[in-house]
Protein backbone atom coordinates (compact mmCIF):
# COMPACT_ATOMS: atom_id res chain seq x y z
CA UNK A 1 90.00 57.65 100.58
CA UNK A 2 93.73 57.07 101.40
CA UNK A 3 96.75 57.95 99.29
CA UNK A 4 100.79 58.30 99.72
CA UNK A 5 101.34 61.26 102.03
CA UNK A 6 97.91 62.45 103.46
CA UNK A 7 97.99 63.92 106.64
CA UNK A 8 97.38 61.09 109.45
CA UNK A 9 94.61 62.93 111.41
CA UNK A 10 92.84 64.21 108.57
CA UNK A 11 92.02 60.40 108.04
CA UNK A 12 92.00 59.80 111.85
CA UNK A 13 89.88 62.53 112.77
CA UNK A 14 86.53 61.60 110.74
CA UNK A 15 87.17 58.03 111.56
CA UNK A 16 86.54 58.52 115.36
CA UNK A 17 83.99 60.57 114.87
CA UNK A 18 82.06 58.71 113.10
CA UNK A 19 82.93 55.77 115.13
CA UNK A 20 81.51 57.29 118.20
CA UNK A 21 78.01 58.36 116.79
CA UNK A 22 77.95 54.74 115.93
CA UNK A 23 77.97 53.56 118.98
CA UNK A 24 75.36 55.85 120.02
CA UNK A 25 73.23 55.22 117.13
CA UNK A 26 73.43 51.82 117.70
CA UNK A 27 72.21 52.32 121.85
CA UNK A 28 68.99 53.52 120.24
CA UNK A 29 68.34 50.77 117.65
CA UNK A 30 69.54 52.82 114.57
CA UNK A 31 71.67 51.63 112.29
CA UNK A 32 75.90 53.12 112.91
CA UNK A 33 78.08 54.55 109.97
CA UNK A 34 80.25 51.51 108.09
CA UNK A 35 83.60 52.57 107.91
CA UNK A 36 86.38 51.63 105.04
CA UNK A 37 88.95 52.73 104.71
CA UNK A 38 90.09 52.90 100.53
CA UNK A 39 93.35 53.45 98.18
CA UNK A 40 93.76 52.99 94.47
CA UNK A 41 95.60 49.06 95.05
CA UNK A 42 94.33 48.26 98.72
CA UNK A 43 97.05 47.30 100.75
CA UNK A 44 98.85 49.51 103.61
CA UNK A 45 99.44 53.58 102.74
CA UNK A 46 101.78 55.63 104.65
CA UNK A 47 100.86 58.50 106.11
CA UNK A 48 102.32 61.88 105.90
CA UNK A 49 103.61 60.69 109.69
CA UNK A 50 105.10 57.68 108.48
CA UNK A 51 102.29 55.45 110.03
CA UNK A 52 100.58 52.92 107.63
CA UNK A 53 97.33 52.04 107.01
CA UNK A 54 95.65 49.24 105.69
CA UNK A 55 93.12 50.09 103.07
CA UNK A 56 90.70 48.03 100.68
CA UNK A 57 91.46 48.46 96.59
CA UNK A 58 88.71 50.57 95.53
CA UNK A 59 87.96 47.62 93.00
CA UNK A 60 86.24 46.31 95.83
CA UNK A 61 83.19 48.90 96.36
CA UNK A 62 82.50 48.74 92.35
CA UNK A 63 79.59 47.00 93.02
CA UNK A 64 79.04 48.54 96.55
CA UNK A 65 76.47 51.32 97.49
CA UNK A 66 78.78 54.27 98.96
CA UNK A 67 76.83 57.24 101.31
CA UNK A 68 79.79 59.16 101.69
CA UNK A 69 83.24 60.08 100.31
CA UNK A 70 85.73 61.43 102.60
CA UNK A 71 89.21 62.76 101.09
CA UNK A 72 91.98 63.64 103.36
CA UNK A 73 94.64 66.26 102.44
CA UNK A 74 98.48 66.26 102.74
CA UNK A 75 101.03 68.44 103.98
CA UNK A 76 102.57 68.50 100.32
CA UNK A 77 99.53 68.74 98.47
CA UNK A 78 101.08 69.91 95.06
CA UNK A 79 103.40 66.53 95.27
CA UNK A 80 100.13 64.11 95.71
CA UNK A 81 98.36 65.91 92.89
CA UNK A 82 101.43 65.36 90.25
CA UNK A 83 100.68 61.61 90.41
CA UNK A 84 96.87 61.25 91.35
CA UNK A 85 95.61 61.06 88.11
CA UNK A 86 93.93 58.02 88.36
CA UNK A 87 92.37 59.14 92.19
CA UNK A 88 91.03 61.79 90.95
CA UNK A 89 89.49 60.11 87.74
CA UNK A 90 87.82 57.87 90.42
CA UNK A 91 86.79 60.62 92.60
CA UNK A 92 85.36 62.10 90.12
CA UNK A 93 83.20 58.81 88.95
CA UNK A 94 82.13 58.13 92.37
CA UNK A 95 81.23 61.64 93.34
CA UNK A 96 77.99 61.16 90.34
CA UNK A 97 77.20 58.57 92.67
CA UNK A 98 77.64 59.10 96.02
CA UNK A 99 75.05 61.18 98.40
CA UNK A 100 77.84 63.58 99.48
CA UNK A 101 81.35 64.22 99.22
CA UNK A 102 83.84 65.99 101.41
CA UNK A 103 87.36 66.76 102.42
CA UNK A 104 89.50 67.92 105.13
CA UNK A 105 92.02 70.28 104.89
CA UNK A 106 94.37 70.25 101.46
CA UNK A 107 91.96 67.17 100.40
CA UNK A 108 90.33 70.45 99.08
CA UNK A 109 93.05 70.39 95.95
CA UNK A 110 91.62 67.08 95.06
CA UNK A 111 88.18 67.96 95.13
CA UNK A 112 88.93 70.79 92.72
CA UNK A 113 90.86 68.79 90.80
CA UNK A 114 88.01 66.24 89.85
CA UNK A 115 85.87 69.31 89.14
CA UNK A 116 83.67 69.07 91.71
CA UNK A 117 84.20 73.03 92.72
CA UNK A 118 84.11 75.02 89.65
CA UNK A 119 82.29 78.11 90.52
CA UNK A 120 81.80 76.99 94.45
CA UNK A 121 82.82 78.18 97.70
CA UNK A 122 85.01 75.87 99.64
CA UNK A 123 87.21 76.09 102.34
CA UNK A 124 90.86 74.50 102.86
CA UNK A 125 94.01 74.83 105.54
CA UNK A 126 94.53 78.68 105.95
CA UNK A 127 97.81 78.81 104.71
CA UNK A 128 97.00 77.20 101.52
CA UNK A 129 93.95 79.61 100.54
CA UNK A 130 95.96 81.97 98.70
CA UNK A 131 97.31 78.29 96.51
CA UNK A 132 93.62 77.32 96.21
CA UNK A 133 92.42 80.11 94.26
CA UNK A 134 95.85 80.62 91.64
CA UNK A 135 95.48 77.03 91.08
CA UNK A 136 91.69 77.24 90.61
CA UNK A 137 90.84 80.79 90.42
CA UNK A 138 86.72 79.95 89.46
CA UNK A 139 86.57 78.53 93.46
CA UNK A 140 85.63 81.57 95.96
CA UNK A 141 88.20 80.68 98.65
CA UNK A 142 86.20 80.91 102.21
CA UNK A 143 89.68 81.67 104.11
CA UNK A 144 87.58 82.10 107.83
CA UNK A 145 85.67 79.42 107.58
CA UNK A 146 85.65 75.84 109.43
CA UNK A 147 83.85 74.41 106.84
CA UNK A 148 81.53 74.85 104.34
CA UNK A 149 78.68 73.09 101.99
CA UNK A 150 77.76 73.95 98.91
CA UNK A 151 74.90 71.36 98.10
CA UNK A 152 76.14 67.65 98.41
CA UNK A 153 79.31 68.75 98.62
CA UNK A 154 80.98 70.09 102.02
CA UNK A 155 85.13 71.30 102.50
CA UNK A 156 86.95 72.11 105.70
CA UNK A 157 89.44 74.20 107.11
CA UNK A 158 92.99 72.47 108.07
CA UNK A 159 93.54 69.23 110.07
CA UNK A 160 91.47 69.24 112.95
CA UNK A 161 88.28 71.09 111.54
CA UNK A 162 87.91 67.73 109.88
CA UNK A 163 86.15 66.43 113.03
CA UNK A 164 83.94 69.93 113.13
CA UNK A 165 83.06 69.01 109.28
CA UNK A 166 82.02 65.30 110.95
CA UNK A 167 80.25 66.66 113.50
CA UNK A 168 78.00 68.63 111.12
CA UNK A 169 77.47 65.39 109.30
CA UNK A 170 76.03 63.51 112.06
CA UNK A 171 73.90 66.09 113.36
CA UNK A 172 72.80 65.93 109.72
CA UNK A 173 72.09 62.08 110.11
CA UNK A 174 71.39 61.68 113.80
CA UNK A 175 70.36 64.80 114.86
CA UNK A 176 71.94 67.47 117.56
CA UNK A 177 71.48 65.15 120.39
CA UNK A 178 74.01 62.10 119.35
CA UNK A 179 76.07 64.89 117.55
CA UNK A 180 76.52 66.75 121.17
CA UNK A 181 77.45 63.12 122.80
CA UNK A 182 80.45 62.88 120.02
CA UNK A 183 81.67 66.06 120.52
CA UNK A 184 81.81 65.28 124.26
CA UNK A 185 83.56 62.29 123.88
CA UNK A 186 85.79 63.96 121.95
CA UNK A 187 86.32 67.04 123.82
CA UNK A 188 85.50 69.42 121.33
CA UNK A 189 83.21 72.22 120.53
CA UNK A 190 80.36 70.76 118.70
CA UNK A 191 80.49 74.18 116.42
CA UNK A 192 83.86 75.91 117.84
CA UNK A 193 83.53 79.90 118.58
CA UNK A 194 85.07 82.02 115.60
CA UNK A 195 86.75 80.93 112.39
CA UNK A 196 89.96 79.78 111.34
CA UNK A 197 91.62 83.05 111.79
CA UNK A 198 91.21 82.55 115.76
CA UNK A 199 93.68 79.38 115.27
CA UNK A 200 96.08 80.82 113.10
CA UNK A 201 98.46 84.36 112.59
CA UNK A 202 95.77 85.94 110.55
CA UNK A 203 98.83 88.71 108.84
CA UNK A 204 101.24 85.60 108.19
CA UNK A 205 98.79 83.85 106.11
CA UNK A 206 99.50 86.49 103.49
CA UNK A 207 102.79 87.53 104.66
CA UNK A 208 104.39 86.70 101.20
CA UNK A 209 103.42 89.97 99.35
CA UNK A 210 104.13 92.16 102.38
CA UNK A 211 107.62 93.33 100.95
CA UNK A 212 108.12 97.23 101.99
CA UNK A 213 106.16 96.86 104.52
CA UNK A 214 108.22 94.78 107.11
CA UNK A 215 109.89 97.78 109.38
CA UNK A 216 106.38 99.91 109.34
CA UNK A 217 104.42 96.48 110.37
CA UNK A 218 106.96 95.99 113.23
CA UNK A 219 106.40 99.86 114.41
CA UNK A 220 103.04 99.79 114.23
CA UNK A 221 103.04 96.05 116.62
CA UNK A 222 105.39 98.21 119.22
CA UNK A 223 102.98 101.53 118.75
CA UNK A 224 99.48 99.65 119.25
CA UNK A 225 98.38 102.14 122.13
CA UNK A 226 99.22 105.24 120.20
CA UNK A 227 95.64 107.20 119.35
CA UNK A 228 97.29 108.43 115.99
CA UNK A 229 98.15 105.64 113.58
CA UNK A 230 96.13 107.39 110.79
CA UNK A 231 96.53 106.73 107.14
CA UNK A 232 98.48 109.64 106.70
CA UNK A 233 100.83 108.79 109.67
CA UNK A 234 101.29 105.39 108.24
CA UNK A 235 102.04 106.86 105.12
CA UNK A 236 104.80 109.06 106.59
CA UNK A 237 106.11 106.31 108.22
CA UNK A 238 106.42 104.83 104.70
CA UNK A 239 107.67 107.50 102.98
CA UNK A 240 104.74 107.87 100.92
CA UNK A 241 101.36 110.10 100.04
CA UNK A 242 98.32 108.82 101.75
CA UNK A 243 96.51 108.28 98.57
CA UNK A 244 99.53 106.09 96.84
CA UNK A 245 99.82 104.49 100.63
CA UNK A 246 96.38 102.87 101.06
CA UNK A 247 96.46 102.23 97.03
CA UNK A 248 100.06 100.18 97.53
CA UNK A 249 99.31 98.98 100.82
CA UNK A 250 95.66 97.25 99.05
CA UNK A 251 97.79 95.94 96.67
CA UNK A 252 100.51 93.89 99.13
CA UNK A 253 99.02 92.91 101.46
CA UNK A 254 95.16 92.61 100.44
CA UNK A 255 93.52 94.97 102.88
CA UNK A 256 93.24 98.05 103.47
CA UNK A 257 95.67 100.41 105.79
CA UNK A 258 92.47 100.43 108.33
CA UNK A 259 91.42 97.05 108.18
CA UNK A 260 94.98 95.93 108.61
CA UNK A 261 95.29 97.97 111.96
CA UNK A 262 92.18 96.58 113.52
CA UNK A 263 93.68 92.74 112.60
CA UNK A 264 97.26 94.15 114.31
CA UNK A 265 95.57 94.68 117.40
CA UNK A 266 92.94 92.15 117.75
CA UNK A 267 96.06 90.03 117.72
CA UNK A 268 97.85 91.48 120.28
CA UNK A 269 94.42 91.62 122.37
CA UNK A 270 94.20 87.76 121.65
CA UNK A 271 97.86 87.33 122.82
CA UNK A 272 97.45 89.26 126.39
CA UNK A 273 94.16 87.53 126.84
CA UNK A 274 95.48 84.22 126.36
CA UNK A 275 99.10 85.25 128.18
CA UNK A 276 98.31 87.72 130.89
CA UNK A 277 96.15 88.48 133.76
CA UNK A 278 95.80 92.38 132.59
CA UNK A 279 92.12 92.80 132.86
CA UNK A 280 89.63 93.93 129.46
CA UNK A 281 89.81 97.73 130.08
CA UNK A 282 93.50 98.27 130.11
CA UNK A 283 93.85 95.13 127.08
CA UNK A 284 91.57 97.40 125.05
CA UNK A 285 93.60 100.79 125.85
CA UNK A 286 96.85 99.23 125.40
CA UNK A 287 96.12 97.67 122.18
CA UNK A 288 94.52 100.89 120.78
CA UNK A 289 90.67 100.07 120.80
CA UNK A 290 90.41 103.15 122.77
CA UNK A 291 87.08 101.44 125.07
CA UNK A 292 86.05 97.52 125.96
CA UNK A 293 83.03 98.22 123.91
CA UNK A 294 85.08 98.42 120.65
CA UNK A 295 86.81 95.93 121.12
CA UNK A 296 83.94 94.05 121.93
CA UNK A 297 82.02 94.36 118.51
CA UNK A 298 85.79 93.82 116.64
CA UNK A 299 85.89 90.28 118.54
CA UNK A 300 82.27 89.69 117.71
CA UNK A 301 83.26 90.52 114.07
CA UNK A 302 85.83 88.28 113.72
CA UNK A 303 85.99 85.68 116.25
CA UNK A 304 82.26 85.77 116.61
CA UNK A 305 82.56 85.45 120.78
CA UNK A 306 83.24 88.23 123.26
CA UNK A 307 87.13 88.75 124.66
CA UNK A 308 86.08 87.75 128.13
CA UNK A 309 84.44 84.55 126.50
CA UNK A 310 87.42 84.18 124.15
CA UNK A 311 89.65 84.33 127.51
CA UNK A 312 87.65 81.97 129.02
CA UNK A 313 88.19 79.35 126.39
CA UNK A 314 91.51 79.89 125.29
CA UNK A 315 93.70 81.73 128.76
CA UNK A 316 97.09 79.62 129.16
């Protein structure tokens, strides 16, 4: 489904992959996906880009059978939902009749806006999570995830984890096997290691409320190694009590003091594995894990892959 000012490879993504487990289907007698492209008047669409597409009216598929509804998002989601009235009226038709429905990135806003999410998890672009749930605070708001399905209805994490949330649909059709040849041909991870916080800055995403804390988050970036960044040093730092610390800190920033720390230096970790040739051992004592071990299970936690694995698949 194409409108004004969706995000090109949101559309382009899904399109290709779908495309290529058609051609594999079709090498074992099975029948491929039939693509179309749709928009409210048919006709060509620019993207957010400022490439065009030509789409068919959705008059068209009245009559039509439809499988599958894919919605794109766009980079200024809040501007596409002021005039999608009628889209979403139509989503929302078609959705009663469709076997599944899903969207990529920001497309997440539309979904929700149809009323397809109330009370749902779903997942959308990282830095629009915290948008997601004021706009539509009944949605839990997966912010790590890549993509997620709640019955016939499936939502992905930003831009590219459209072509993970494809990928899950073929296997679904096709099974593993065809699924694995697509992800070759597109030279991706058929399921990609970690969630979205591995592709992103994990503190930025929420850096909006962080007021007050700007100096002590830049000493604690440059004091990573140190073996006493306790609450109550923290709270010095701050010029606070511990207890009204962790409290205000909670509050701000949406973690607490501790949790914050272990984010702080599993992202310098990922930076020096990425950047550097420093080996594990010293990564870990420099960025204040103390042993490879803990910093081991903290990468499992979040990333769900080990750092030598993550350094593996990710080292510059």
């Amino acid at each position: 489904m194409a409108f004004p000012g969706m995000g090109l490879l949101d559309m382009t993504g899904p399109q290709t992959a779908f495309w290529s487990a058609s051609r594999y289907a079709e090498e074992r007698g099975l029948p491929g996906y039939v693509r179309r492209t749709v928009s409210l008047g048919g006709g060509l669409v620019p993207s957010a880009e400022g490439v065009e597409l030509d789409t068919l009216p959705l008059s068209a598929f009245a009559d039509h059978e439809v499988d599958t509804l894919i919605v794109p998002g766009a980079p200024a989601i809040e501007q596409a939902l002021e005039g999608s009235a009628d889209l979403v009226a139509w989503l929302s038709a078609m959705s009663r009749k469709v076997r599944r429905t899903a969207s990529v990135c920001s497309g997440t806003f539309l979904l929700a806006q149809a009323g397809l999410l109330q009370g749902k998890r779903a997942a959308t672009h990282w830095a629009m999570c915290d948008l997601l749930k004021r706009r539509f605070p009944s949605i839990k708001v997966e912010p790590d995830a890549i993509y997620v399905q709640e019955g016939p209805v499936w939502t992905s994490a930003g831009v590219t984890a459209g072509i993970d949330l494809s990928l899950a649909l073929v296997e679904a059709d096709c099974g593993r096997d065809i699924a694995m040849k697509v992800a070759r041909d597109l030279v991706v991870f058929l399921k990609r290691p970690g969630g979205q916080s591995q592709f992103s800055e994990v503190l930025q995403a929420q850096a909006d409320d962080h007021a007050g804390f700007d100096d002590l988050h830049q000493w604690i970036a440059e004091h990573l190694g140190r073996e006493d960044l306790t609450v109550e040093q923290l709270a010095k730092r701050a010029g606070m009590s511990p207890r009204n610390f962790a409290r205000v800190y909670k509050q701000k920033t949406g973690r607490t003091p501790a949790k914050a720390m272990e984010v702080f230096r599993l992202a310098a970790a990922r930076r020096l594995l990425e950047a550097s040739e420093r080996n594990v051992d010293e990564i870990a004592r420099q960025c204040g894990f103390g042993d490879v071990e803990r910093m081991r299970m903290t990468f499992q936690r979040h990333l769900a892959v080990s750092p030598t694995e993550y350094r593996r698949r990710f080292s510059r």
